[in-house]
N, C-alpha and C. Protein backbone atom coordinates (compact mmCIF):
# COMPACT_ATOMS: atom_id res chain seq x y z
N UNK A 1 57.56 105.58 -2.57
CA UNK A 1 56.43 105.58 -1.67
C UNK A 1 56.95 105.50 -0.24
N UNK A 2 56.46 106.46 0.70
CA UNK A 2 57.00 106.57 1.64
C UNK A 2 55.70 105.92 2.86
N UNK A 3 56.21 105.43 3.84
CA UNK A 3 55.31 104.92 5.10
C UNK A 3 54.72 106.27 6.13
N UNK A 4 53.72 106.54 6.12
CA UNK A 4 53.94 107.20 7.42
C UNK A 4 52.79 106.61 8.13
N UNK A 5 53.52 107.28 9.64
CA UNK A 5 53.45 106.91 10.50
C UNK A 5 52.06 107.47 11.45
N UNK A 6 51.29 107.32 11.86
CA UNK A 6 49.83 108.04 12.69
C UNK A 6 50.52 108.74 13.47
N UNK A 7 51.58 108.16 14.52
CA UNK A 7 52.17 109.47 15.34
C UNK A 7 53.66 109.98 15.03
N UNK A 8 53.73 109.85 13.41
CA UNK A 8 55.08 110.43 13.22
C UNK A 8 55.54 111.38 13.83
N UNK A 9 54.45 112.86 13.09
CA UNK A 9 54.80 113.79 13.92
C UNK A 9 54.68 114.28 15.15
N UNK A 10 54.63 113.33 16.28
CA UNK A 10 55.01 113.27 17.62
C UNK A 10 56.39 113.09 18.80
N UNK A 11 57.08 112.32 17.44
CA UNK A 11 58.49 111.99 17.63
C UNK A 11 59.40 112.90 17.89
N UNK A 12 60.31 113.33 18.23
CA UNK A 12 61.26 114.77 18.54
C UNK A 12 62.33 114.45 17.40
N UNK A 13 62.45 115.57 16.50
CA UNK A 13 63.30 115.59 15.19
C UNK A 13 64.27 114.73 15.39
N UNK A 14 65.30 114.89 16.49
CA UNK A 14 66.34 114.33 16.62
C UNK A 14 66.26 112.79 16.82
N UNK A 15 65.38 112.28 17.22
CA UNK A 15 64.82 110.63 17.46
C UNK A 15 64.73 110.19 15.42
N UNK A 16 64.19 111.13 14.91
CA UNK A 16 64.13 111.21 13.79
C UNK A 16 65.22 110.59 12.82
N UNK A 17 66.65 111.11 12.99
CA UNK A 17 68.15 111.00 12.45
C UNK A 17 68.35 109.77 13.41
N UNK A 18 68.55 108.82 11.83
CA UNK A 18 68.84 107.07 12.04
C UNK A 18 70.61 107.39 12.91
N UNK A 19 71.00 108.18 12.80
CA UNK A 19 72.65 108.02 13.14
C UNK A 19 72.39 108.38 14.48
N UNK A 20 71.55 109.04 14.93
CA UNK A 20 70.98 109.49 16.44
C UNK A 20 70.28 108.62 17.01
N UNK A 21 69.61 108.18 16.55
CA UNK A 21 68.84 106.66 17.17
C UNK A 21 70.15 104.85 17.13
N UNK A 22 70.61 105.53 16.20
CA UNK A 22 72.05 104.16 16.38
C UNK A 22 72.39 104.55 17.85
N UNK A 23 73.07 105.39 17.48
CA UNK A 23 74.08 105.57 18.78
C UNK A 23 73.31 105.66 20.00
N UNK A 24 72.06 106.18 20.48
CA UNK A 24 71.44 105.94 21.68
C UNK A 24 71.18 104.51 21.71
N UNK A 25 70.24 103.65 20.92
CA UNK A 25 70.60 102.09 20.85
C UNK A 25 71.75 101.72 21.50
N UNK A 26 72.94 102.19 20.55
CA UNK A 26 74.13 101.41 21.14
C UNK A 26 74.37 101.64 22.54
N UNK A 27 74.12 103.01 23.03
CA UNK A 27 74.37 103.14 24.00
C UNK A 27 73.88 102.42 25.34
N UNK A 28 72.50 102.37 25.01
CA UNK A 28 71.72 101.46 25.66
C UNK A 28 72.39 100.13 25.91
N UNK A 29 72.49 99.42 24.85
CA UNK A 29 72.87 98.21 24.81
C UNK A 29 74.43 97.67 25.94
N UNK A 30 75.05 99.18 25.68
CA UNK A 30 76.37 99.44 26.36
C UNK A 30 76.03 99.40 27.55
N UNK A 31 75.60 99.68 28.11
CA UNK A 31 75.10 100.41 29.48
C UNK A 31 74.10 99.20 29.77
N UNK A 32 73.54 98.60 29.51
CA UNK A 32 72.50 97.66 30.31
C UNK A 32 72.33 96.32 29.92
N UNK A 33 72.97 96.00 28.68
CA UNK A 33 72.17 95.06 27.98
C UNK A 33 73.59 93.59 27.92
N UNK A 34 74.81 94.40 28.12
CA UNK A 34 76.40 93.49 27.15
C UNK A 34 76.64 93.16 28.44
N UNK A 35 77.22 91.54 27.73
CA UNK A 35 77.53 90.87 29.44
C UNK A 35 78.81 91.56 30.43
N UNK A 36 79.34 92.40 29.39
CA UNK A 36 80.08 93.38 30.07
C UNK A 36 79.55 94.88 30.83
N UNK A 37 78.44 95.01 30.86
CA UNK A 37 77.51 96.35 30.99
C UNK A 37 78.27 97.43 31.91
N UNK A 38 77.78 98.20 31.91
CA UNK A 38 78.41 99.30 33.04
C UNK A 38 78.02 98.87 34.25
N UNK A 39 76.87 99.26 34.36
CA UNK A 39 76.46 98.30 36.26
C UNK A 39 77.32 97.61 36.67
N UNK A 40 77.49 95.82 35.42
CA UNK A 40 78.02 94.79 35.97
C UNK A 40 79.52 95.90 36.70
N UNK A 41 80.39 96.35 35.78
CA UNK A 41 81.38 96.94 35.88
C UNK A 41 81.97 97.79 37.15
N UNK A 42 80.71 98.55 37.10
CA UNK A 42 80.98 99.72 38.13
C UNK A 42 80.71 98.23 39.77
N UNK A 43 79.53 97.50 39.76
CA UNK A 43 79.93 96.61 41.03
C UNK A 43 81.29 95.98 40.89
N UNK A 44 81.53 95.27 40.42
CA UNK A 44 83.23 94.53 40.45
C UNK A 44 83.83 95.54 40.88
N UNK A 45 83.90 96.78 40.15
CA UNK A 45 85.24 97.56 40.75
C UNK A 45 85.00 98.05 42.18
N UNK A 46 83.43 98.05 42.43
CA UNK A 46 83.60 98.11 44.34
C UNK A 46 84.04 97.27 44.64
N UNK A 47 84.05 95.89 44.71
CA UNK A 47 84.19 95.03 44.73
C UNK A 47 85.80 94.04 45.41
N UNK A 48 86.30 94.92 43.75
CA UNK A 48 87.59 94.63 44.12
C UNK A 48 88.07 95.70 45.00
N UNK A 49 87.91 97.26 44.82
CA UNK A 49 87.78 97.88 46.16
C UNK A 49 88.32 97.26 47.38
N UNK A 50 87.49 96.55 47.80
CA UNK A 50 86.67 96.09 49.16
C UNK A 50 87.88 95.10 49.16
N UNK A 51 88.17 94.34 48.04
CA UNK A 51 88.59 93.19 48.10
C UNK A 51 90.49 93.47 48.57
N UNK A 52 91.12 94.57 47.76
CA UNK A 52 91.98 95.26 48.02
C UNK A 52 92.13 95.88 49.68
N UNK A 53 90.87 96.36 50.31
CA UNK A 53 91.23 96.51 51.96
C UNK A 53 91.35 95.35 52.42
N UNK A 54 90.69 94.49 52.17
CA UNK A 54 90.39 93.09 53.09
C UNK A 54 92.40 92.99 52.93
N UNK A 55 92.63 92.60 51.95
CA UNK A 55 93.96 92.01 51.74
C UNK A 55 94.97 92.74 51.82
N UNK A 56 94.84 94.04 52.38
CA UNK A 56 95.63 95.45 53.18
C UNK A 56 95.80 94.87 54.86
N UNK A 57 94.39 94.81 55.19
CA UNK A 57 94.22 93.76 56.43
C UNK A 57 94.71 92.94 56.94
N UNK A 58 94.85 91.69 55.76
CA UNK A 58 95.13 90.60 56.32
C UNK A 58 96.72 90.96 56.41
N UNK A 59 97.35 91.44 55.20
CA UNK A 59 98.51 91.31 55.15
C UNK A 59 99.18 92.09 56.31
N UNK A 60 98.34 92.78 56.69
CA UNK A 60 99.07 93.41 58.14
C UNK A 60 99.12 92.66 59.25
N UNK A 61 97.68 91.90 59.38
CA UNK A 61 97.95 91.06 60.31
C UNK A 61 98.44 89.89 60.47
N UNK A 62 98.77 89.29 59.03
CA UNK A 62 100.27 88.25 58.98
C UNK A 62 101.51 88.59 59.89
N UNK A 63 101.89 90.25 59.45
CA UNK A 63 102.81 90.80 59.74
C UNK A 63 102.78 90.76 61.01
N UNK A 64 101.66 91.33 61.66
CA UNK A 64 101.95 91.35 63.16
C UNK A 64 101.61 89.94 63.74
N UNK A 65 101.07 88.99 63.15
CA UNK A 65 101.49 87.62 63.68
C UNK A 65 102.81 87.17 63.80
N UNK A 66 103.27 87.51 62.89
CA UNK A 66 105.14 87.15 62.23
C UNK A 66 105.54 87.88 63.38
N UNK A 67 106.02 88.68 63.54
CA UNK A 67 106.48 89.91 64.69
C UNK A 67 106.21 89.12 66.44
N UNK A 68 104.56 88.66 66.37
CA UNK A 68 104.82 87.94 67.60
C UNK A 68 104.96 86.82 67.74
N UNK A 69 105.26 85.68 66.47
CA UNK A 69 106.29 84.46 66.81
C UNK A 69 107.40 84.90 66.83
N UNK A 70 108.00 85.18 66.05
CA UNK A 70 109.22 85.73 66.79
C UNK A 70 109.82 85.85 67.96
N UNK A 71 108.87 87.16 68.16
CA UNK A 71 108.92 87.34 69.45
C UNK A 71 108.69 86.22 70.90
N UNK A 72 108.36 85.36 70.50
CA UNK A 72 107.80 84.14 71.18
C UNK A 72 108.89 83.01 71.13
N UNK A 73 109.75 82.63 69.78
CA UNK A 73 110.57 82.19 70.03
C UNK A 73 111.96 82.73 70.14
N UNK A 74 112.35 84.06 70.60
CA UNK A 74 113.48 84.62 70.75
C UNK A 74 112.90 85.15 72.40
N UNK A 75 112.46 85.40 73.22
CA UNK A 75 112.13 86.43 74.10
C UNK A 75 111.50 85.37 75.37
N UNK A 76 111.88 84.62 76.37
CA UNK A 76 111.51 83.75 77.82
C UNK A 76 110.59 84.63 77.99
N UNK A 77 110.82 85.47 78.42
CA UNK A 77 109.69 86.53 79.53
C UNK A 77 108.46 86.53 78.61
N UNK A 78 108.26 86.84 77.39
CA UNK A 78 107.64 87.06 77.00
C UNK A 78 106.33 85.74 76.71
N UNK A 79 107.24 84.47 76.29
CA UNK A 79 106.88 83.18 76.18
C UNK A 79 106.00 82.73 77.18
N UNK A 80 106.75 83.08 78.34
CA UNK A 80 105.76 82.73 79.90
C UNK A 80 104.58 84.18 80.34
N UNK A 81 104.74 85.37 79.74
CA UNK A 81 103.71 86.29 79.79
C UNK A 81 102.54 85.25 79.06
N UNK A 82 102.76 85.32 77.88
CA UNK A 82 101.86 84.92 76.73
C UNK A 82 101.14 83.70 77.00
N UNK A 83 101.90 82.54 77.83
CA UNK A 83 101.05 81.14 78.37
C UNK A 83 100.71 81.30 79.12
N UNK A 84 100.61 82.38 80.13
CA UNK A 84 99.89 82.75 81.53
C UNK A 84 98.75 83.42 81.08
N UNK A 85 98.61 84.10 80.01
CA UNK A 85 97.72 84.88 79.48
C UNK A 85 96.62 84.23 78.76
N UNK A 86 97.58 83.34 77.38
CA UNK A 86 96.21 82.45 76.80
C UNK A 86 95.93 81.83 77.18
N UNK A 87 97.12 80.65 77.77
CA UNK A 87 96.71 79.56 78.13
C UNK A 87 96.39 78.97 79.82
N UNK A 88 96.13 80.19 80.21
CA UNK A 88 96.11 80.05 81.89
C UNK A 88 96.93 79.10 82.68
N UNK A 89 97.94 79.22 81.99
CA UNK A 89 99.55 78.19 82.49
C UNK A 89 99.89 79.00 84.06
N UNK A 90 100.11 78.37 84.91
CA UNK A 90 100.49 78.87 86.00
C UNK A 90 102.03 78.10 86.78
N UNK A 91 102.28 78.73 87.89
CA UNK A 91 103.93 78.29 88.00
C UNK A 91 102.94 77.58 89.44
N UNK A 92 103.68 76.06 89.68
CA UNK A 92 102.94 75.27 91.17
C UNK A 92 103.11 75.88 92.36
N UNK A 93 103.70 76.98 92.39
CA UNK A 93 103.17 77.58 94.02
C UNK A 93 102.07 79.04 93.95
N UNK A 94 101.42 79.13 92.64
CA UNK A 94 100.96 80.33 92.41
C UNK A 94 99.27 79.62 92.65
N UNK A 95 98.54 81.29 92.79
CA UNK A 95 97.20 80.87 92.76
C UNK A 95 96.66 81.30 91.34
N UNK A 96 95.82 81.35 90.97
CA UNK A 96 95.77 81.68 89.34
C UNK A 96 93.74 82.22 90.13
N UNK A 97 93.87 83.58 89.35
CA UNK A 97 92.12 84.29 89.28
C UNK A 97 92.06 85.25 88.02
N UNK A 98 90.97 84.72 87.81
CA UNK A 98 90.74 85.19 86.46
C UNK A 98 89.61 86.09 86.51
N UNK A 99 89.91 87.63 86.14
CA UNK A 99 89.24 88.59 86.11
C UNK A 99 88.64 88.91 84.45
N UNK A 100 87.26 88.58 84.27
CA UNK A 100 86.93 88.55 82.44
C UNK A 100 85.66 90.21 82.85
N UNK A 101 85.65 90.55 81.79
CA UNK A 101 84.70 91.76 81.76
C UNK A 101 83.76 90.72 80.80
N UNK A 102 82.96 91.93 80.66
CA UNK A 102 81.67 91.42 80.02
C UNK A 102 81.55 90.85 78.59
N UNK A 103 82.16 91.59 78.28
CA UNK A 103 82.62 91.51 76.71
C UNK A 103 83.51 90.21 76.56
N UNK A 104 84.22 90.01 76.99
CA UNK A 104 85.44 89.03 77.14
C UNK A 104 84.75 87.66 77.77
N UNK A 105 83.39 87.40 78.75
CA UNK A 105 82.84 86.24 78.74
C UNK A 105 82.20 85.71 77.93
N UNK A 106 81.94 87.03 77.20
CA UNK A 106 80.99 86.23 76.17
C UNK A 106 81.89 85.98 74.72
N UNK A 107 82.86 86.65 74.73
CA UNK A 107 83.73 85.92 73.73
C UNK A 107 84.25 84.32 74.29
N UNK A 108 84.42 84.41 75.02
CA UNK A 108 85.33 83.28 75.84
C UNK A 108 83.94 81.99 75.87
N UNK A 109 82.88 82.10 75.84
CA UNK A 109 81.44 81.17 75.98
C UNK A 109 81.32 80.76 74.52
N UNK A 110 82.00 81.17 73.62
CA UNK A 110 81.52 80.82 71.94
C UNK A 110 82.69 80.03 71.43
């Protein structure tokens, strides 16, 4: 004895074949449902992406930090450029004026 259905024949043959309805299931389940899902997946790997430039970044700018201690403790001229510059260090017979653009006061105010 078989069941049928009021809108059996509405169904598309292929919805029909249990081995065709598995595998779309599964697929589903693959794709939206497993705490591993594709979505979750495909974000992380932007993710790490993103996460991979950041740390392209930094590591460069270690480097060029490294490069100017160095340079800071091997190089006078440079030592006294650099404290006249950040630290508005001046020599006692000098006058010291400080020219800031716009951009640069308002970094310098925060």
């Amino acid at each position: 004895m078989r069941i049928r259905f009021k809108y059996a024949d509405k169904i598309p043959p292929f919805l029909r074949n249990k081995y065709i309805l598995a595998i779309i299931i599964f697929l589903l389940w693959i794709i939206l449902l497993d705490a591993n899902n594709l979505i979750d997946r495909i974000k992380q790997m932007n993710q790490l992406r993103k996460l991979e430039k950041e740390k392209e970044y930094y590591t460069k700018k270690i480097e060029e930090e490294r490069e100017k201690l160095n340079r800071l403790r091997t190089d006078d001229g440079y030592l006294e450029k650099f404290a006249r510059e950040q630290y508005l260090m001046k020599k006692k017979d000098e006058d010291l004026f400080i020219v800031l653009t716009p951009r640069e006061e308002r970094k310098r105010r925060r």
